[in-house]
PDB file of N, CA and C in Angstrom:
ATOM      1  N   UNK A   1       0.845  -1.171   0.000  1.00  0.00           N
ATOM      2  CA  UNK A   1       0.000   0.000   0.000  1.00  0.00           C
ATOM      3  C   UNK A   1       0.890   1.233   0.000  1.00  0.00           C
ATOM      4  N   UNK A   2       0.722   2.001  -1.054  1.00  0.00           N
ATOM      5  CA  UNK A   2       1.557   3.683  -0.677  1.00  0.00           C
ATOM      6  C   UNK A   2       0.735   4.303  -0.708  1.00  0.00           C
ATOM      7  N   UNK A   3       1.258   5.748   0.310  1.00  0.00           N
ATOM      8  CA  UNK A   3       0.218   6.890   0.491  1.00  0.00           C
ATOM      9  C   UNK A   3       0.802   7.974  -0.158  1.00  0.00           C
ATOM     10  N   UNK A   4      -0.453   8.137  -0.558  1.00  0.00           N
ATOM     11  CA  UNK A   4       0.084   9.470  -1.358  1.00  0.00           C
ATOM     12  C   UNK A   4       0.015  10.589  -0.885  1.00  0.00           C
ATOM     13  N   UNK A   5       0.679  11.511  -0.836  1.00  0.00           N
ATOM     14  CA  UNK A   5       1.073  12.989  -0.350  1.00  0.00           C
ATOM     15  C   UNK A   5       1.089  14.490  -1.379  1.00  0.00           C
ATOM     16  N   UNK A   6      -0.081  14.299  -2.749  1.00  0.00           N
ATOM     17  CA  UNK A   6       0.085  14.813  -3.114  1.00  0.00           C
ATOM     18  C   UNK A   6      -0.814  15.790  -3.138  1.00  0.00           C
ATOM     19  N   UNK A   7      -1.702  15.559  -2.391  1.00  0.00           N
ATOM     20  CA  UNK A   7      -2.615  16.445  -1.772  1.00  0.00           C
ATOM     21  C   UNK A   7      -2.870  17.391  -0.711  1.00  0.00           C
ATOM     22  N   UNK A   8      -1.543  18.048  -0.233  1.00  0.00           N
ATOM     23  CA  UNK A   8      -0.450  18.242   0.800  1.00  0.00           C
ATOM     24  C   UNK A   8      -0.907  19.781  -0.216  1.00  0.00           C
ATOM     25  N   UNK A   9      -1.254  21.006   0.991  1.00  0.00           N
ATOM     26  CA  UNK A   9      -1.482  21.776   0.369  1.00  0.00           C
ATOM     27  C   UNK A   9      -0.153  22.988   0.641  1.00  0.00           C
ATOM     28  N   UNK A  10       0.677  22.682   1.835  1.00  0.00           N
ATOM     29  CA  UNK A  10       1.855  23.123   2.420  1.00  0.00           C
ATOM     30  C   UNK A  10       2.939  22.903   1.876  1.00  0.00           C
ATOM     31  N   UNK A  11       4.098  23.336   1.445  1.00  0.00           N
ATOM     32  CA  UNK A  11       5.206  21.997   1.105  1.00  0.00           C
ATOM     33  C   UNK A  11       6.084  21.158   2.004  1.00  0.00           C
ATOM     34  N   UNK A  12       5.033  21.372   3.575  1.00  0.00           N
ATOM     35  CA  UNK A  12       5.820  20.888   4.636  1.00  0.00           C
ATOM     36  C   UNK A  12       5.205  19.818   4.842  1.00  0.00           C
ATOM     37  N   UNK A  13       5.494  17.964   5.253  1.00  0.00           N
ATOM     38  CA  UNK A  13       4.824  16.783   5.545  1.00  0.00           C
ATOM     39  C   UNK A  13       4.794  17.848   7.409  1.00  0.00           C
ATOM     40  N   UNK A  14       3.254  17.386   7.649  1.00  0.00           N
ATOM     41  CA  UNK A  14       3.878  17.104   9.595  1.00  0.00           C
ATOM     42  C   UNK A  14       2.977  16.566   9.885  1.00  0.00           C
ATOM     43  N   UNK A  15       2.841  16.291  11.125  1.00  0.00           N
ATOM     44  CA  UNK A  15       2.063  15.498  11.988  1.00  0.00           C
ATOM     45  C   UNK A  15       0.942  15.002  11.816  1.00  0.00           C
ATOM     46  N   UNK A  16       0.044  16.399  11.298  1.00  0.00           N
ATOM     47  CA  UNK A  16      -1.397  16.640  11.637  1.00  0.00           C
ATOM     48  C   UNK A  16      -1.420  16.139   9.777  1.00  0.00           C
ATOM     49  N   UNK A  17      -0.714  15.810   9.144  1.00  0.00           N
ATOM     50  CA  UNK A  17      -0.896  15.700   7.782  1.00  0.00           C
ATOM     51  C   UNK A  17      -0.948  14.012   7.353  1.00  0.00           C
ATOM     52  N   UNK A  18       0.336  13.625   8.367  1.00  0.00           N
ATOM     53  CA  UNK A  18       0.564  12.268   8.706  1.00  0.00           C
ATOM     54  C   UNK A  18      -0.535  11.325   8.635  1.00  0.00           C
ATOM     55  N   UNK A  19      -1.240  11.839   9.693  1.00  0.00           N
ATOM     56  CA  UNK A  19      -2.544  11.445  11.069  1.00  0.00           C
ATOM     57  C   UNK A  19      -3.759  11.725  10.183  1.00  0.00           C
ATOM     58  N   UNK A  20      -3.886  12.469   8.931  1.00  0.00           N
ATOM     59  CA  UNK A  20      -4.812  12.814   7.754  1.00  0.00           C
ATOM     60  C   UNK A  20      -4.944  11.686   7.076  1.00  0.00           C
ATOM     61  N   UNK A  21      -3.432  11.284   6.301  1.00  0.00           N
ATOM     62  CA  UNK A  21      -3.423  10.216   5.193  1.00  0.00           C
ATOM     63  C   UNK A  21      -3.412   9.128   6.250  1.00  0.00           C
ATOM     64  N   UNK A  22      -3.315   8.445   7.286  1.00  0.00           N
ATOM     65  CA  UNK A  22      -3.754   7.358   7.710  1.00  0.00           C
ATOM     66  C   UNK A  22      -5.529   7.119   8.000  1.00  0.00           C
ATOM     67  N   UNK A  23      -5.712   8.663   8.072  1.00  0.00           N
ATOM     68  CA  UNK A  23      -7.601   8.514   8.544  1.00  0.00           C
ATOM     69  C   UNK A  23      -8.188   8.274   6.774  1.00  0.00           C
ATOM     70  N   UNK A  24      -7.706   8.724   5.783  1.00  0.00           N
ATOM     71  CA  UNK A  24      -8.025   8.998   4.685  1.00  0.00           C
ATOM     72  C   UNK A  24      -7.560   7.545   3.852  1.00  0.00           C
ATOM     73  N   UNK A  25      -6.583   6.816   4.013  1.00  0.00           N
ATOM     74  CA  UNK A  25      -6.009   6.245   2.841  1.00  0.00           C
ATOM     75  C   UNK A  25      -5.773   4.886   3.251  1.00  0.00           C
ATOM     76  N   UNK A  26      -6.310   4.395   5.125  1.00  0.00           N
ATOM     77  CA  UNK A  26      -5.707   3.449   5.800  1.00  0.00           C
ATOM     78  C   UNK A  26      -7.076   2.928   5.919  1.00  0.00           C
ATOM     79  N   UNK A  27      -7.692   4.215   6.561  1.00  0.00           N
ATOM     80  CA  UNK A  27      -9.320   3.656   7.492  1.00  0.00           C
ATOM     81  C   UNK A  27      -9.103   3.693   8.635  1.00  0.00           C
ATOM     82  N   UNK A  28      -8.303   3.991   9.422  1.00  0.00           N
ATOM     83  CA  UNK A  28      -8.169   4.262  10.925  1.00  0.00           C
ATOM     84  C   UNK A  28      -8.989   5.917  11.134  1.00  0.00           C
ATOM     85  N   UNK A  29      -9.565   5.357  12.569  1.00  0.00           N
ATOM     86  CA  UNK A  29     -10.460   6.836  13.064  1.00  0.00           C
ATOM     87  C   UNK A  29      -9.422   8.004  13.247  1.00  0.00           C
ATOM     88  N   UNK A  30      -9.815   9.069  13.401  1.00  0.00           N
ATOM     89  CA  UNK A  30      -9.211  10.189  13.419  1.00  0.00           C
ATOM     90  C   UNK A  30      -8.153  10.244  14.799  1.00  0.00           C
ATOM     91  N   UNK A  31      -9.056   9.723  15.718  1.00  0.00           N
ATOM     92  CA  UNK A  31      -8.373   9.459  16.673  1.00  0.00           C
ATOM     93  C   UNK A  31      -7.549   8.712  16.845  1.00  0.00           C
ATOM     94  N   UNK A  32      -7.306   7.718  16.596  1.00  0.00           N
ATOM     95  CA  UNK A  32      -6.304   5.794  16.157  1.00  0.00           C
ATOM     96  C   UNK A  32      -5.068   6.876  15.383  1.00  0.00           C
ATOM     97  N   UNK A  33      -5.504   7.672  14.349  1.00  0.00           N
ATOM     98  CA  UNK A  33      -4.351   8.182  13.415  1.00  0.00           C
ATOM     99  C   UNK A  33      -3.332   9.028  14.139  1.00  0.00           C
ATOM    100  N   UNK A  34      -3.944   9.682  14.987  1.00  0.00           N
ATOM    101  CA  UNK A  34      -3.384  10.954  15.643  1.00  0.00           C
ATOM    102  C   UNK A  34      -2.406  10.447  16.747  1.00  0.00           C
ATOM    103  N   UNK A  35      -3.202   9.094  17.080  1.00  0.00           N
ATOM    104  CA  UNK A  35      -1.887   8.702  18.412  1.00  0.00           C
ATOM    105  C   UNK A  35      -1.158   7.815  17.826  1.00  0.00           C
ATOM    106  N   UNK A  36      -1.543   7.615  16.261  1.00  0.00           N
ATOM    107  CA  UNK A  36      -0.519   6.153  16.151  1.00  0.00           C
ATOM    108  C   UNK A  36       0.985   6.882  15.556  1.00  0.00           C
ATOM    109  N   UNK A  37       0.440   8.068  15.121  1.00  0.00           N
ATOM    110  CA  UNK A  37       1.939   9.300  14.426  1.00  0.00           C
ATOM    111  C   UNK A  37       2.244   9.790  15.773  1.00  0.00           C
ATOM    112  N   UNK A  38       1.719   9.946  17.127  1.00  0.00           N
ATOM    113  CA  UNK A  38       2.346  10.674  17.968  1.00  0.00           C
ATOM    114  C   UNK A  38       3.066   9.422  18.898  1.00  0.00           C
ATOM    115  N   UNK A  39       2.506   8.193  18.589  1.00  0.00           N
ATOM    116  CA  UNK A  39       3.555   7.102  19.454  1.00  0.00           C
ATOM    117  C   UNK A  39       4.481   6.876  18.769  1.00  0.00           C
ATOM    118  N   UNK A  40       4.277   6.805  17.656  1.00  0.00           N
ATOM    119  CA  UNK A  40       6.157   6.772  16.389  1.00  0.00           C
ATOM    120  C   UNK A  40       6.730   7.868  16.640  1.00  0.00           C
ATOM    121  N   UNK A  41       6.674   8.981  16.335  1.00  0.00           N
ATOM    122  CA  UNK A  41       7.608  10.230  17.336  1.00  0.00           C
ATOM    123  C   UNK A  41       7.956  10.010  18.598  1.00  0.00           C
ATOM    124  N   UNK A  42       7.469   9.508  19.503  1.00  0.00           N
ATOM    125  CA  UNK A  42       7.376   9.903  20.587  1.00  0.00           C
ATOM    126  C   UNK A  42       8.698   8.896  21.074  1.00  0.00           C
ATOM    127  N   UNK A  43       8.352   7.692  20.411  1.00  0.00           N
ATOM    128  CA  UNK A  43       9.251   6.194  20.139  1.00  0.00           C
ATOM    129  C   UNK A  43      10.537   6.571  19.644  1.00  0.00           C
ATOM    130  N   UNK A  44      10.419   7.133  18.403  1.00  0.00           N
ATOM    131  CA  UNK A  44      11.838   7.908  18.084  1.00  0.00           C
ATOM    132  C   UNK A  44      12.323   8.551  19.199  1.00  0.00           C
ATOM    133  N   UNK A  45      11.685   9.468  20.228  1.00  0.00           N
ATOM    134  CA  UNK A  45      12.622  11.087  20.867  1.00  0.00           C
ATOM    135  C   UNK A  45      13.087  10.021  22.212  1.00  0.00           C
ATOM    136  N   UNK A  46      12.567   9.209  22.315  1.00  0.00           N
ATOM    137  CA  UNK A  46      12.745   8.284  23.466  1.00  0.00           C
ATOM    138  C   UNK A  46      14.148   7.795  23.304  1.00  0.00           C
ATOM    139  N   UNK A  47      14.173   7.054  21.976  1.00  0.00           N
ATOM    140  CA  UNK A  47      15.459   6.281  21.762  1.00  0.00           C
ATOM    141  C   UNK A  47      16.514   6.898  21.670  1.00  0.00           C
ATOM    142  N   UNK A  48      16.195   7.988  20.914  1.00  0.00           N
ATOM    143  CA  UNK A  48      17.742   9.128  20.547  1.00  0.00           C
ATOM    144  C   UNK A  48      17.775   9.881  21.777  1.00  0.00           C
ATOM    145  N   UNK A  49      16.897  10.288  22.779  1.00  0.00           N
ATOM    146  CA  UNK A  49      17.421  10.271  23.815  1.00  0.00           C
ATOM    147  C   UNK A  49      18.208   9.644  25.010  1.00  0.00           C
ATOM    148  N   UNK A  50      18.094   8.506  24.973  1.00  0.00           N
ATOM    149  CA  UNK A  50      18.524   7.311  25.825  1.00  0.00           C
ATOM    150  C   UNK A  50      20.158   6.638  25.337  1.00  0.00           C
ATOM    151  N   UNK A  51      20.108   7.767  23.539  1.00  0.00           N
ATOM    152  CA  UNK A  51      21.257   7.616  23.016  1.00  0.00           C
ATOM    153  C   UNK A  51      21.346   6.451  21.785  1.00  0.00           C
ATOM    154  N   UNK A  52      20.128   5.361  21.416  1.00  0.00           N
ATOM    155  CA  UNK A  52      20.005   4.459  21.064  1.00  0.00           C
ATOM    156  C   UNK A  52      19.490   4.970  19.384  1.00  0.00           C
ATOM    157  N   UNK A  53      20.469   4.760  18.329  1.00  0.00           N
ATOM    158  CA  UNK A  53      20.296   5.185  17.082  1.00  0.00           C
ATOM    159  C   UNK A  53      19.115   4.738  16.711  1.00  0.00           C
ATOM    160  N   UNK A  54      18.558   5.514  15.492  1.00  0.00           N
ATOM    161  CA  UNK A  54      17.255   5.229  15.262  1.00  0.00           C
ATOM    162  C   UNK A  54      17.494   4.655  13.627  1.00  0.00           C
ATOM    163  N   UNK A  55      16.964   3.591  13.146  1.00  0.00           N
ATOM    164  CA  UNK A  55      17.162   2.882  11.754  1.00  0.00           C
ATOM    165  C   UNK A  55      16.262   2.735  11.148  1.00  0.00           C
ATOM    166  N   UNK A  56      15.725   3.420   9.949  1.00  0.00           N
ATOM    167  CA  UNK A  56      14.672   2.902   9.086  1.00  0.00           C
ATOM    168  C   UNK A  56      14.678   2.643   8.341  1.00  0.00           C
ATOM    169  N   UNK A  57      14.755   1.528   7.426  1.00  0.00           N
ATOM    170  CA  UNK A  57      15.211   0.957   6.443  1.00  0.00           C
ATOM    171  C   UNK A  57      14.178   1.334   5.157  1.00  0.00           C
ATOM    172  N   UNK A  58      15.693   1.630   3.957  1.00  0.00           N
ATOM    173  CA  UNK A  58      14.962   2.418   3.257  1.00  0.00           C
ATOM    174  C   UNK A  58      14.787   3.715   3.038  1.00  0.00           C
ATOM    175  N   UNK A  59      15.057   4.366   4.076  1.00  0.00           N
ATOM    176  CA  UNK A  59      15.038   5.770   4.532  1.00  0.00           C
ATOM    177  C   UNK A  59      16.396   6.772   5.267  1.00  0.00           C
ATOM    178  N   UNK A  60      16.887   6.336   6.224  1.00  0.00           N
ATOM    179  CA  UNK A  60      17.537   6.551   6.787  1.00  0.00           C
ATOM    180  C   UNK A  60      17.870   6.245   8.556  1.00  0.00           C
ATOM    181  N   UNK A  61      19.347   6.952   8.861  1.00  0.00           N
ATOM    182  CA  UNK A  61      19.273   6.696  10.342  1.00  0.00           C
ATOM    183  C   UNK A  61      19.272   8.192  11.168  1.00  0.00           C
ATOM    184  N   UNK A  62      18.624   7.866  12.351  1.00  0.00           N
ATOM    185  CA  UNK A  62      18.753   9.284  13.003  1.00  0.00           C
ATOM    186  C   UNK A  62      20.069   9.112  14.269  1.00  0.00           C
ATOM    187  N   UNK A  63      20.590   9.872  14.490  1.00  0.00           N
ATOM    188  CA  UNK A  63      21.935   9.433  15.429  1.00  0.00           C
ATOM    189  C   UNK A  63      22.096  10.474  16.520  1.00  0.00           C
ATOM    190  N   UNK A  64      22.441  10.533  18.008  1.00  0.00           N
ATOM    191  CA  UNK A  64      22.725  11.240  18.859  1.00  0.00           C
ATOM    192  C   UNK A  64      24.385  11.617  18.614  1.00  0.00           C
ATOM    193  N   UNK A  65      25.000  12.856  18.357  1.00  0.00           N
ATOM    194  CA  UNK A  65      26.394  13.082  18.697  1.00  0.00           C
ATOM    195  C   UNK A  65      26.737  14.576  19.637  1.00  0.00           C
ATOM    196  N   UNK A  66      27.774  13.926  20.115  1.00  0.00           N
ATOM    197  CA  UNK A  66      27.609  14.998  21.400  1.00  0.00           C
ATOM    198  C   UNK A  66      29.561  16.090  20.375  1.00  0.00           C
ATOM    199  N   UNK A  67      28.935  16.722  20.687  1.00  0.00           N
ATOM    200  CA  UNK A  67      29.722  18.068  20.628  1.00  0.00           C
ATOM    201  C   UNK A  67      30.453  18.673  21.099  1.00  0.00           C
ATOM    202  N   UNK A  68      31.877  18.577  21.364  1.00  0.00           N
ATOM    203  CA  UNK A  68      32.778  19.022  22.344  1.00  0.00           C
ATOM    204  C   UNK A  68      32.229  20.809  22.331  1.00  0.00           C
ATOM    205  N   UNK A  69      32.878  21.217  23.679  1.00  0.00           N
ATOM    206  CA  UNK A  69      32.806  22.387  23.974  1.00  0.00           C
ATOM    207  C   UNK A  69      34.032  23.150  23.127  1.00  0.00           C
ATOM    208  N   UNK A  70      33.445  24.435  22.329  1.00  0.00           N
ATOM    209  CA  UNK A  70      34.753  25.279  21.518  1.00  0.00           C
ATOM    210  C   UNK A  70      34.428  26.393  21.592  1.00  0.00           C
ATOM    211  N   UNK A  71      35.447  27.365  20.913  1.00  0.00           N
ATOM    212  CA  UNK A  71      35.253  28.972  21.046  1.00  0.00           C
ATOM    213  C   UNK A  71      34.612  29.266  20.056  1.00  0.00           C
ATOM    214  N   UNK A  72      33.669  30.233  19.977  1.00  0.00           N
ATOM    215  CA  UNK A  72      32.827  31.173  19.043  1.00  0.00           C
ATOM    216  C   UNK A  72      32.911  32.389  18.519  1.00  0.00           C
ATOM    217  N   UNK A  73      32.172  32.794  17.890  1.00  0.00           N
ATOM    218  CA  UNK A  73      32.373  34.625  18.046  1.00  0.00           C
ATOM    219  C   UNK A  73      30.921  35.132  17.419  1.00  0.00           C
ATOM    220  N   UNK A  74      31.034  35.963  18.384  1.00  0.00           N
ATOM    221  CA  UNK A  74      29.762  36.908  17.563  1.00  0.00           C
ATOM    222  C   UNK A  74      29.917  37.596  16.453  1.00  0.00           C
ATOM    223  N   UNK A  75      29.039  37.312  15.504  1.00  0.00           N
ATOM    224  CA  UNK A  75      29.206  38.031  14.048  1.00  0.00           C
ATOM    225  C   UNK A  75      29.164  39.236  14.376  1.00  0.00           C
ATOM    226  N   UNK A  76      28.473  39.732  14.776  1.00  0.00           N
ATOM    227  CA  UNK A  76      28.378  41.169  14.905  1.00  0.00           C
ATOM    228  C   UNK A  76      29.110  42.636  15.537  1.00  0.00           C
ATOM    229  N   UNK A  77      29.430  41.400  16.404  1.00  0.00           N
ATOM    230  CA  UNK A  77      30.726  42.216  17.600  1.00  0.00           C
ATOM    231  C   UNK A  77      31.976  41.722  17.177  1.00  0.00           C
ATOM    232  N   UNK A  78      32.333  40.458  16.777  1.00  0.00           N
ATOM    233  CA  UNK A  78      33.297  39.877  16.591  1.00  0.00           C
ATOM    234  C   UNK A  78      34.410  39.457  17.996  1.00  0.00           C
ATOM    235  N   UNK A  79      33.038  39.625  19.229  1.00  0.00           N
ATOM    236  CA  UNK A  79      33.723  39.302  20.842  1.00  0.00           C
ATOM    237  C   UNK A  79      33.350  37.369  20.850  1.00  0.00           C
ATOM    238  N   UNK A  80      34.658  37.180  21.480  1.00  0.00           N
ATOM    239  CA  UNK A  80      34.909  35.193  21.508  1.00  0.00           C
ATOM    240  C   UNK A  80      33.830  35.715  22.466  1.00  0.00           C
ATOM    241  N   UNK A  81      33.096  34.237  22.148  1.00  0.00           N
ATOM    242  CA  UNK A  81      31.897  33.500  23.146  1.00  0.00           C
ATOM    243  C   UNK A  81      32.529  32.106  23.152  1.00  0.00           C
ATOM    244  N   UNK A  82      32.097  31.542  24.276  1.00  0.00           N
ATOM    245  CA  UNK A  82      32.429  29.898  24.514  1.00  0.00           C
ATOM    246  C   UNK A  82      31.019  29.048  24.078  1.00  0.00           C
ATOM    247  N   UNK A  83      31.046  28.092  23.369  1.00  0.00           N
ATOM    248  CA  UNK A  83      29.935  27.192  22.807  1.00  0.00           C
ATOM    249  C   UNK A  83      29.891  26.132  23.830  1.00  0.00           C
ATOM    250  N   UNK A  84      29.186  25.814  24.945  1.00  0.00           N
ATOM    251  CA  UNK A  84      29.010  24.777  25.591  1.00  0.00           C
ATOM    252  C   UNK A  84      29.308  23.743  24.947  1.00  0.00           C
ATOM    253  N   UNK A  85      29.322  22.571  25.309  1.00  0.00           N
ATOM    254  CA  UNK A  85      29.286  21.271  24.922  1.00  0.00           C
ATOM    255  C   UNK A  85      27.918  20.714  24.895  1.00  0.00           C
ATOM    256  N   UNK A  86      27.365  19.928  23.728  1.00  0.00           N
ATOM    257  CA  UNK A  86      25.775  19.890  23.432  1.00  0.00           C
ATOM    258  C   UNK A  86      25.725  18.348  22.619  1.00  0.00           C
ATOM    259  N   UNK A  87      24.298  18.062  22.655  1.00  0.00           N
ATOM    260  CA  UNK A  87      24.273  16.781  22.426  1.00  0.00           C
ATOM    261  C   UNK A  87      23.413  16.905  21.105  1.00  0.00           C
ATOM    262  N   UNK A  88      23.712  16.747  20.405  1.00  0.00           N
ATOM    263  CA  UNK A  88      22.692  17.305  18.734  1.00  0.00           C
ATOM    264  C   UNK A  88      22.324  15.985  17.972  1.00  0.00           C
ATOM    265  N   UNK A  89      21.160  15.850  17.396  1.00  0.00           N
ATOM    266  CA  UNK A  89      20.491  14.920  16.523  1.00  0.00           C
ATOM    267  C   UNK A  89      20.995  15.065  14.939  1.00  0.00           C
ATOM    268  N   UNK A  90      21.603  14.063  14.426  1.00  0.00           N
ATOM    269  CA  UNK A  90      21.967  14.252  13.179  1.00  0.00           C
ATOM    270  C   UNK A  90      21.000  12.830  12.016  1.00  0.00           C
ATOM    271  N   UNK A  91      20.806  13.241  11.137  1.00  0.00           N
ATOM    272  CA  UNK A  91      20.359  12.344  10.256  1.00  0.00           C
ATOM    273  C   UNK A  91      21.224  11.798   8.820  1.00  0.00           C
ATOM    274  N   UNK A  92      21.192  10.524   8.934  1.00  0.00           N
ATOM    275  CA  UNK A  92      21.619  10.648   7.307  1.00  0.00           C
ATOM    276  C   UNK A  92      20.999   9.571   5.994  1.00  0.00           C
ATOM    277  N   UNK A  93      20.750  10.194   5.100  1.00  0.00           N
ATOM    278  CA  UNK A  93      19.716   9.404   4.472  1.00  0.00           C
ATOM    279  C   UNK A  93      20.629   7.822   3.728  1.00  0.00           C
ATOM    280  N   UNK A  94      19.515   6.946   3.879  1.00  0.00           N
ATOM    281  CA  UNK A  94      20.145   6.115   2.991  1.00  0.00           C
ATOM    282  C   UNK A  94      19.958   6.000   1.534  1.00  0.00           C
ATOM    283  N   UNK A  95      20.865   5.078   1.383  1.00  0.00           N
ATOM    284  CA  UNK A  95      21.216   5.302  -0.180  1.00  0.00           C
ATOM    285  C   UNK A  95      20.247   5.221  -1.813  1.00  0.00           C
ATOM    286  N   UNK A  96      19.148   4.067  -0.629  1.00  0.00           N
ATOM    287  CA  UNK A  96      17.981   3.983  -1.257  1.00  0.00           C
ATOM    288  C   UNK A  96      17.138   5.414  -1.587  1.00  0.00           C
ATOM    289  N   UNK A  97      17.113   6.364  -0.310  1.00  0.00           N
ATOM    290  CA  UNK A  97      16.404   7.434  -0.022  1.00  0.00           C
ATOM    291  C   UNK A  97      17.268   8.385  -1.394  1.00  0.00           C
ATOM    292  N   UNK A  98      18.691   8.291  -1.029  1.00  0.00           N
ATOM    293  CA  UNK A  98      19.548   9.360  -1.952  1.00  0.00           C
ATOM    294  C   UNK A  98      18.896   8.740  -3.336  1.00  0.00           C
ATOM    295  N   UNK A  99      18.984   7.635  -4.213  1.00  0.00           N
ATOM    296  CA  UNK A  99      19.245   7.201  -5.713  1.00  0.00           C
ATOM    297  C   UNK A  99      17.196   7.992  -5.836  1.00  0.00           C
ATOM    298  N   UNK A 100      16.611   7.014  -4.897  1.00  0.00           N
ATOM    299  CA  UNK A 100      15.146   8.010  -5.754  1.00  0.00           C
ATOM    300  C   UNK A 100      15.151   9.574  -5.668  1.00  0.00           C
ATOM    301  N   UNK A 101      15.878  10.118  -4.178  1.00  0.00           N
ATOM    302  CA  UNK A 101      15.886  11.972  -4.409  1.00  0.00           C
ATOM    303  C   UNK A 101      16.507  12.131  -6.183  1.00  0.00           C
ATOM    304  N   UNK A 102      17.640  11.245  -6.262  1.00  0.00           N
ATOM    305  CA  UNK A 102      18.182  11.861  -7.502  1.00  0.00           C
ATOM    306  C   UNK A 102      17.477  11.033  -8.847  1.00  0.00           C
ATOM    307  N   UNK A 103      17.053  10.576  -8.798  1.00  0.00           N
ATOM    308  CA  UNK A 103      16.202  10.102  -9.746  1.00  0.00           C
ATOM    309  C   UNK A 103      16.982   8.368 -10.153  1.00  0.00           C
ATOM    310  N   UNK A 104      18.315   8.406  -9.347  1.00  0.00           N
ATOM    311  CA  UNK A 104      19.232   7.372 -10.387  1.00  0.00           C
ATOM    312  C   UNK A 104      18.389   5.851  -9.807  1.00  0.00           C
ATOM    313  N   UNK A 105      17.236   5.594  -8.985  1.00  0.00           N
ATOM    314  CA  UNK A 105      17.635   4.039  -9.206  1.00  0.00           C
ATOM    315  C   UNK A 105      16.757   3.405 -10.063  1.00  0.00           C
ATOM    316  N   UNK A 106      16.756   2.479 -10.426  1.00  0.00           N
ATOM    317  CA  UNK A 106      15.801   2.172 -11.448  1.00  0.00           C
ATOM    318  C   UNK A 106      15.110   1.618 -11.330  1.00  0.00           C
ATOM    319  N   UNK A 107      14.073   2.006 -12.196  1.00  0.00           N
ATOM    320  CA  UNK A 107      12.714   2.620 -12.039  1.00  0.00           C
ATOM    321  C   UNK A 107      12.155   3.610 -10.988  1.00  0.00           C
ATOM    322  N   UNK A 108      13.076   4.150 -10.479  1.00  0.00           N
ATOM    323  CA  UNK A 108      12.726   4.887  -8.703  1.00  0.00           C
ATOM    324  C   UNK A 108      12.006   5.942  -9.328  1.00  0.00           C
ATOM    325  N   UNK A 109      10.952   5.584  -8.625  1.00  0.00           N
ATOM    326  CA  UNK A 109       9.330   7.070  -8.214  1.00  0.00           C
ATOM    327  C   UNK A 109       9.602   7.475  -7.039  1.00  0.00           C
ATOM    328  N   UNK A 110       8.856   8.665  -7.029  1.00  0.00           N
ATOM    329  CA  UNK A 110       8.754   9.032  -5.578  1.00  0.00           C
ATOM    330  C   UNK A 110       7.357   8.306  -5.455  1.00  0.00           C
ATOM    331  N   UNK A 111       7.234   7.831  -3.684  1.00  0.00           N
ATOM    332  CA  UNK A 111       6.179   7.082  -3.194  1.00  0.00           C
ATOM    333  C   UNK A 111       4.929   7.582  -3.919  1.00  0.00           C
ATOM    334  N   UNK A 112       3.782   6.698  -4.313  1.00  0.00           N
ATOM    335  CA  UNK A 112       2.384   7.434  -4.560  1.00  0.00           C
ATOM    336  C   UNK A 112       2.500   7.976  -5.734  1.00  0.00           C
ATOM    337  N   UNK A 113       3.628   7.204  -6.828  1.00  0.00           N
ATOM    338  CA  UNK A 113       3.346   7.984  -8.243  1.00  0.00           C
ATOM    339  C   UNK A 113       3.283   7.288  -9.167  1.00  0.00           C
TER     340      UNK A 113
END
């Protein structure tokens, strides 16, 4: 089954759009849709918090990397600031995800076309 997203009147996918095409294209109640996209988020912020990479095959991985502490500067003033040390979410798509963005794999559509 693919869902299609081309009825997306924003050019942004989110939540409340998610929780649409499952009430629309699945048959789940409005309600079923809304918590079943907010327990997959929620499932994700859990894991990459706890530090535990996130893998979706097909798509990509989401990864926790922590950030040593370094010196900065203000653009404007051009006075050093110190950058704490921080723990940042990085993504990177897989290769499957890259060949359909670029059109190269074959036969690759984007989903729903």
């Amino acid at each position: 089954m693919q869902l299609s997203v081309e009825s997306l009147e924003t050019p942004a996918l989110t939540k409340a759009h998610l929780a649409d095409l499952l009430f629309e294209q699945i048959g789940l109640n409005k309600r079923e849709s809304k918590d079943m996209v907010d327990a997959f988020f929620d499932l994700m912020m859990d894991s990459l918090v706890q530090g535990t990479d996130v893998k979706i095959s097909g798509f990509g991985n989401f990864q926790i990397r922590t950030k040593a502490a370094r010196p900065g500067r203000n653009p404007r003033t051009g006075e050093l600031i110190p950058i704490e040390a921080r723990r940042v979410a990085t993504f990177h798509a897989s290769s499957k995800l890259k060949d359909v963005i670029q059109g190269d794999a074959e036969g690759a559509a984007l989903p729903g076309k």
